[in-house]
C-alpha atoms as a PDB file:
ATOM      1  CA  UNK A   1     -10.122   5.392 -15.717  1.00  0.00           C
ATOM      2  CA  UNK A   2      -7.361   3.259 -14.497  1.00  0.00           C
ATOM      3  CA  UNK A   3      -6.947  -0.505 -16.143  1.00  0.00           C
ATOM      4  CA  UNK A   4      -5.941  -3.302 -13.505  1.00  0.00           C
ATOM      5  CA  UNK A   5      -4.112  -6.426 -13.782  1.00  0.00           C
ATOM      6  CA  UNK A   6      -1.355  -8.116 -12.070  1.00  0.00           C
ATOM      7  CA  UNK A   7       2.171  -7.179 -12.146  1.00  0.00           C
ATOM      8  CA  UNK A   8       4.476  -9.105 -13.500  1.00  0.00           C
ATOM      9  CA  UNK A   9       8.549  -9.006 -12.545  1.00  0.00           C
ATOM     10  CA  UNK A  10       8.785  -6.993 -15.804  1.00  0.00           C
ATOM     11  CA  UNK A  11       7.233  -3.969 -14.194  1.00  0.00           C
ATOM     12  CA  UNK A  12       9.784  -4.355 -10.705  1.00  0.00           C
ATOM     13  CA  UNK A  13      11.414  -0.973 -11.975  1.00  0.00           C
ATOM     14  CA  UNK A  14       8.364   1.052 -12.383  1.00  0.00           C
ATOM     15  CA  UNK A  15       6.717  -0.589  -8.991  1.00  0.00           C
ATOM     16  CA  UNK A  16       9.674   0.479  -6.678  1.00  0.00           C
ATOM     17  CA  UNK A  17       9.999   3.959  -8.573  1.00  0.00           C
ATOM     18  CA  UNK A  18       6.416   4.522  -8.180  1.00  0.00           C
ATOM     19  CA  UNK A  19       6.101   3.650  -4.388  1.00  0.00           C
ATOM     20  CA  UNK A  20       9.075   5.464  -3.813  1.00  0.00           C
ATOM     21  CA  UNK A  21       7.944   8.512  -5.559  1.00  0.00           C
ATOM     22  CA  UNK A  22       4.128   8.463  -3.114  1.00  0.00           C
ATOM     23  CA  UNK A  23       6.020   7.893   0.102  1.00  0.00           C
ATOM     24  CA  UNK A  24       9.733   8.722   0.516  1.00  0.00           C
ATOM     25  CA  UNK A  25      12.189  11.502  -0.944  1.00  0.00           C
ATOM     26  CA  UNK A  26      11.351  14.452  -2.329  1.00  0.00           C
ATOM     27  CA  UNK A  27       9.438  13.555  -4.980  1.00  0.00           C
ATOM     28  CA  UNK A  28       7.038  12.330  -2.360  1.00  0.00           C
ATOM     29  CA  UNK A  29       6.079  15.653  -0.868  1.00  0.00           C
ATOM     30  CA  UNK A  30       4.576  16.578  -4.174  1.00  0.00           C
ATOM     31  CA  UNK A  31       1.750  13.990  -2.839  1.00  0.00           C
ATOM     32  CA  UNK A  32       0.413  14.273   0.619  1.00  0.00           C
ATOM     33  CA  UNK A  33       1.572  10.521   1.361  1.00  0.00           C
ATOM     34  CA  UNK A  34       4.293  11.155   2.093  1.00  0.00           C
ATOM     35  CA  UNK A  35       6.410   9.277   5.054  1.00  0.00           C
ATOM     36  CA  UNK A  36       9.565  11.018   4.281  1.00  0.00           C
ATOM     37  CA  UNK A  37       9.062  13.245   7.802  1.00  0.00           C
ATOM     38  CA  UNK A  38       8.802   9.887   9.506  1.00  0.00           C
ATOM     39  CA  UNK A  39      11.336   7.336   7.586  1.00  0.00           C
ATOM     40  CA  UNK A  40      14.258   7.693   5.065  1.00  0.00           C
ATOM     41  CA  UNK A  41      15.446   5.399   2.443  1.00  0.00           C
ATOM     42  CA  UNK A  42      13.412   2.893   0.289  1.00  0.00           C
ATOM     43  CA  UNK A  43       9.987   1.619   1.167  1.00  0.00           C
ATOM     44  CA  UNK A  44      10.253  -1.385  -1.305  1.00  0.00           C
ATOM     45  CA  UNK A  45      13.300  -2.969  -2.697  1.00  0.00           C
ATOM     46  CA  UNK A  46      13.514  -5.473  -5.694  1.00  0.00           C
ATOM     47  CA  UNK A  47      14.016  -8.067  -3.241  1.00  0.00           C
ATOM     48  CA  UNK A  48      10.643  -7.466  -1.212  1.00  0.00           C
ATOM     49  CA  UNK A  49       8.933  -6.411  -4.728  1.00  0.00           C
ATOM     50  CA  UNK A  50       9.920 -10.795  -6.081  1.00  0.00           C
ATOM     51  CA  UNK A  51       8.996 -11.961  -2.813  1.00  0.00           C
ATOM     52  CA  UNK A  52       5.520 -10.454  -2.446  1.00  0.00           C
ATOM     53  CA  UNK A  53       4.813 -11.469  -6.843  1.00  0.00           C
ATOM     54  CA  UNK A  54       6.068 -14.737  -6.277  1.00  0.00           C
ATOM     55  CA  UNK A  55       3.220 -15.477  -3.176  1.00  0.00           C
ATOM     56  CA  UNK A  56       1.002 -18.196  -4.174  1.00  0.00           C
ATOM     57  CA  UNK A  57      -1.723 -16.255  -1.518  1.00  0.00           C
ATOM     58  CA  UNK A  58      -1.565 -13.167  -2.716  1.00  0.00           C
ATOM     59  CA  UNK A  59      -1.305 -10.411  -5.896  1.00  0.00           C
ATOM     60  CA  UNK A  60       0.671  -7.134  -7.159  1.00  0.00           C
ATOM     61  CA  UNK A  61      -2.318  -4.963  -8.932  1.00  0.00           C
ATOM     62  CA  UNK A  62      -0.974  -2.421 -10.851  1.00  0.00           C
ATOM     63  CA  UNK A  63      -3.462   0.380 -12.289  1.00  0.00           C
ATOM     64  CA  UNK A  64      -1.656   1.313 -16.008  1.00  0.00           C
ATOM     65  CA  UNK A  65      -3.109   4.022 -18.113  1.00  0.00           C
ATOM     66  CA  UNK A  66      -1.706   3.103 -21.358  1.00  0.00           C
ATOM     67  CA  UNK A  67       1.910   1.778 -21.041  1.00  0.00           C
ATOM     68  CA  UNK A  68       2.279   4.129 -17.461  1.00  0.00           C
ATOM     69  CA  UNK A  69       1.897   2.096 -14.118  1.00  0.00           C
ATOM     70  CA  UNK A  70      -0.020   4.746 -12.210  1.00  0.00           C
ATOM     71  CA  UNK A  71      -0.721   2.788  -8.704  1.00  0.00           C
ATOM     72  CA  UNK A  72      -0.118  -0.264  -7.053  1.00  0.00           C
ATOM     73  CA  UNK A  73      -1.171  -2.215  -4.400  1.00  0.00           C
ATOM     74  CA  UNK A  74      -0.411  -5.603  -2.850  1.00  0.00           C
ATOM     75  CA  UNK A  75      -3.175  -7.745  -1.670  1.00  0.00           C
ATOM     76  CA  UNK A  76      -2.359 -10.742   0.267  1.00  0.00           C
ATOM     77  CA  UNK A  77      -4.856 -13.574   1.934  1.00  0.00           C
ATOM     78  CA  UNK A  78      -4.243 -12.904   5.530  1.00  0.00           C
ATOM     79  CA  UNK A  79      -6.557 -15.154   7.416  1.00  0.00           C
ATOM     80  CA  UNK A  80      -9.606 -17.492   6.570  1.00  0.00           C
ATOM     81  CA  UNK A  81     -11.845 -14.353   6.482  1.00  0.00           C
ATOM     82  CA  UNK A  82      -9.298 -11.189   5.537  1.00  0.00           C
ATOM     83  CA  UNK A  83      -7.259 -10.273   3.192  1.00  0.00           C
ATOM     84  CA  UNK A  84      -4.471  -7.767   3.841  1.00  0.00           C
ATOM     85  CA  UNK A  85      -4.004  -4.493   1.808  1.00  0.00           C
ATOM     86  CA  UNK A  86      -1.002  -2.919   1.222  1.00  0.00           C
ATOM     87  CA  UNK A  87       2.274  -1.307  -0.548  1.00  0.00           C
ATOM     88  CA  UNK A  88      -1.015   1.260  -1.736  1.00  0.00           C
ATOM     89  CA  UNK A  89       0.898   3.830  -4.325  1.00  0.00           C
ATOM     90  CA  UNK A  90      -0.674   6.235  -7.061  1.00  0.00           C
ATOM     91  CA  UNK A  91       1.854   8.663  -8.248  1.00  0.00           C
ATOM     92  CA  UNK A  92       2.411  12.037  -6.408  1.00  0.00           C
ATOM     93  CA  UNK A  93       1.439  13.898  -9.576  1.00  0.00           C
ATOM     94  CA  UNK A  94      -1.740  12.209 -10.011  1.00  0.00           C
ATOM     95  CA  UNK A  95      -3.004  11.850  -6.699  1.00  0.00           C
ATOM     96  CA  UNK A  96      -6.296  13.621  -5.664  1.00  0.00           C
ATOM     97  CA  UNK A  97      -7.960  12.457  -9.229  1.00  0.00           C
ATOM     98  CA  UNK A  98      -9.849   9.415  -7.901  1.00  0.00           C
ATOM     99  CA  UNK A  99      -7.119   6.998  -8.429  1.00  0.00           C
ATOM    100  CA  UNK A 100      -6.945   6.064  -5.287  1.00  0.00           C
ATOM    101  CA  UNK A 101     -10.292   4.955  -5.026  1.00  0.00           C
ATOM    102  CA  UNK A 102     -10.148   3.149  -8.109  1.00  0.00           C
ATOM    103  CA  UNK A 103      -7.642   0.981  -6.453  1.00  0.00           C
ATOM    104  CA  UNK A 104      -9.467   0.600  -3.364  1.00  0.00           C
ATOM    105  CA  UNK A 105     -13.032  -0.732  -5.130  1.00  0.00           C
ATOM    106  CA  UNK A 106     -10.482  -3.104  -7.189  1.00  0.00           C
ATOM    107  CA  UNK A 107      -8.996  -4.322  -4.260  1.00  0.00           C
ATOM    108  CA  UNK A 108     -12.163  -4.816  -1.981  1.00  0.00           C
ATOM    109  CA  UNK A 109     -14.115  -6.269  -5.147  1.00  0.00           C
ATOM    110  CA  UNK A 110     -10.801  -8.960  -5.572  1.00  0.00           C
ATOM    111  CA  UNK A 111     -10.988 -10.093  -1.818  1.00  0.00           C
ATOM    112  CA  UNK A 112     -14.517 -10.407  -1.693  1.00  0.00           C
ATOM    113  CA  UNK A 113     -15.881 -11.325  -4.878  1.00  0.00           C
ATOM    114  CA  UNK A 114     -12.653 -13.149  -5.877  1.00  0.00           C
ATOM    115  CA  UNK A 115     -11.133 -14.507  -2.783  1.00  0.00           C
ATOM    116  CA  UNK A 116     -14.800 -15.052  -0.589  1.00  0.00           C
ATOM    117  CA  UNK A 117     -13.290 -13.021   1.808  1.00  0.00           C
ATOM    118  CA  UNK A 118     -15.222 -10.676   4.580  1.00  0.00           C
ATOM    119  CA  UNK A 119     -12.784  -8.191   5.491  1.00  0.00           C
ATOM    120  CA  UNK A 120      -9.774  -6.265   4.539  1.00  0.00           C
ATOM    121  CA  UNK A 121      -7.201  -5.054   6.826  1.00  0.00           C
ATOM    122  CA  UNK A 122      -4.044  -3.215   6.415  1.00  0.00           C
ATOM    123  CA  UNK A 123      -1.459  -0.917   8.983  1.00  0.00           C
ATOM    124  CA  UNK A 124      -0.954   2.411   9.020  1.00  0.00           C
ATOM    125  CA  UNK A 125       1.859   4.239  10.541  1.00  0.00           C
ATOM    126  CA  UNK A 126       0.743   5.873  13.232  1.00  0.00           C
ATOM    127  CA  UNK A 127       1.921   9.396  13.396  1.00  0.00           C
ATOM    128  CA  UNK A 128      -0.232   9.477  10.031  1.00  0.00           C
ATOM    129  CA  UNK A 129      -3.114  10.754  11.523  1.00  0.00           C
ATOM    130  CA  UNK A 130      -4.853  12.112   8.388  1.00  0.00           C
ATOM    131  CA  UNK A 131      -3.989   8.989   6.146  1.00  0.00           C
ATOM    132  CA  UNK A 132      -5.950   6.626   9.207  1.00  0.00           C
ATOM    133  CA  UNK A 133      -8.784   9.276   8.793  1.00  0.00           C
ATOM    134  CA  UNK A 134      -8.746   9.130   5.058  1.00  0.00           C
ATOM    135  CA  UNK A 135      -9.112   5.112   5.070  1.00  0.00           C
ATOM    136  CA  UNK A 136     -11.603   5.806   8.042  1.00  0.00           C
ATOM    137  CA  UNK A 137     -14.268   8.096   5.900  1.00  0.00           C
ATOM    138  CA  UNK A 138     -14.327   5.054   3.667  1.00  0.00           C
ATOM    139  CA  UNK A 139     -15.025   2.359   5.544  1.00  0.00           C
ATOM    140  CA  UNK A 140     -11.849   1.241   7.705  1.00  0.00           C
ATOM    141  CA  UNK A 141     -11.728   0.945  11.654  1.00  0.00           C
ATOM    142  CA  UNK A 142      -9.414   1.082  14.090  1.00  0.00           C
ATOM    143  CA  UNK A 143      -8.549  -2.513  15.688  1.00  0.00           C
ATOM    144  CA  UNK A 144      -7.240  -1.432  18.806  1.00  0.00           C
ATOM    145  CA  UNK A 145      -3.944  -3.018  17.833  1.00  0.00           C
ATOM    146  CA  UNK A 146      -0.627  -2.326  16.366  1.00  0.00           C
ATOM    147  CA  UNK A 147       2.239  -4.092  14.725  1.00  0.00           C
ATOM    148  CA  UNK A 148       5.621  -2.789  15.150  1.00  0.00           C
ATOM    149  CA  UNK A 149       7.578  -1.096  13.200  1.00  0.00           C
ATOM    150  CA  UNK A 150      10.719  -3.380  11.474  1.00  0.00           C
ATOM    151  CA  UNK A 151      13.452  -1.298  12.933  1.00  0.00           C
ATOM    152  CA  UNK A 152      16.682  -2.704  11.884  1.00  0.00           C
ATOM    153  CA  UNK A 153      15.904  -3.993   8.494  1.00  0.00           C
ATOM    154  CA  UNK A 154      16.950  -1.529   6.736  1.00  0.00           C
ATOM    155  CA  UNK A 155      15.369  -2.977   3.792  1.00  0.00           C
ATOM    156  CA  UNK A 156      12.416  -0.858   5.158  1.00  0.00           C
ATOM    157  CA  UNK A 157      13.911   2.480   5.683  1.00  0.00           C
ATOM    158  CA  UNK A 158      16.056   4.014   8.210  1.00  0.00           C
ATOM    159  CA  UNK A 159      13.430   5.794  10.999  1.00  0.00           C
ATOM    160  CA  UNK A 160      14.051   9.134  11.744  1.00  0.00           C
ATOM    161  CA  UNK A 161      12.052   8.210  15.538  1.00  0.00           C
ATOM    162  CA  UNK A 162      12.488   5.621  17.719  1.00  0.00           C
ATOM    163  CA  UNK A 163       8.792   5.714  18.132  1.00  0.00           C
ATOM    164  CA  UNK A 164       7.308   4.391  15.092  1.00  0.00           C
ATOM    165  CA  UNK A 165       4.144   1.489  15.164  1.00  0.00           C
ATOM    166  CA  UNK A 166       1.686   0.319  12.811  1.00  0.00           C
ATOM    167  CA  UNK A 167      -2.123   0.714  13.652  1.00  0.00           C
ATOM    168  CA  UNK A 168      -4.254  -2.011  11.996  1.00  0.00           C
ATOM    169  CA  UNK A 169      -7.516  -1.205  10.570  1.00  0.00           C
ATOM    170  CA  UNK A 170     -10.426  -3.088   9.319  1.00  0.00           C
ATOM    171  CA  UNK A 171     -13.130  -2.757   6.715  1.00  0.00           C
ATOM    172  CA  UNK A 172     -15.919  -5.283   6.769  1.00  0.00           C
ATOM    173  CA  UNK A 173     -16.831  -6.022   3.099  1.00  0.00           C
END
């Protein structure tokens, strides 16, 4: 059973490593998160990792087991009724052990019971057809629309496609 609280710019190293480690590199295709068909590169820098601890409207949650940060997640207020999940990460290792879920139920229980929001939302890249269907079997649907995909920051990554979007989903809570 994971333990949650907010991360703190002390825990920047093991953050990026961690997200790194579920989605890019080879370390990632231990996990089956893993982006690194679709992008190269970093999927969080320091940089990001201050801006998004330093928002006043929103929260890095970090899941620790002991002293080990074994998931993350961002959640950010996004509107006057949603709050916007994201930067999701349990490490490759551990994944398939109910982590993940863990996170989730923190996550939706912070927006709504914390927050008073009514729905969570979050992207997806869309070539990641089983990820969309895992977040579907538990509650998330398809918008209909898509954000695209920063291509030039390479803060982000570097894209292997030229093709790359983001499909939003929603979960009512």
């Amino acid at each position: 059973m994971l333990l949650f609280r907010p991360a703190t710019l002390a825990d920047s190293d093991a953050i990026v490593e961690l997200v790194t480690s579920a989605y890019r590199g080879d370390d990632s295709r231990v996990g089956w998160t893993t982006e690194a068909e679709l992008i190269d590169g970093p999927r969080i820098d320091a940089e990001l990792l201050a801006d998004d601890l330093a928002d006043p409207n929103g929260v890095v949650l970090v899941g620790v087991d002991g002293d080990a940060i074994l998931a993350c997640c961002h959640l950010a207020r996004r509107s006057d009724t949603a709050g916007y999940f994201g930067m999701f990460a349990v490490s490759p290792v551990r994944q398939g052990a109910g982590l993940g879920k863990q996170v989730m139920a923190e996550a939706e229980r912070i927006v709504r019971d914390d927050w008073g929001l009514t729905a969570l939302e979050m992207t997806v890249l869309e070539p990641r057809e089983e990820l969309i269907a895992f977040y579907e079997r538990r509650g998330f649907e398809r918008t209909g629309t898509f954000e695209p995909f920063p291509y030039g920051q390479e803060r982000f990554g570097t894209p292997r496609r030229d093709d790359l979007r983001f499909v939003v989903l929603r979960k009512p809570l």
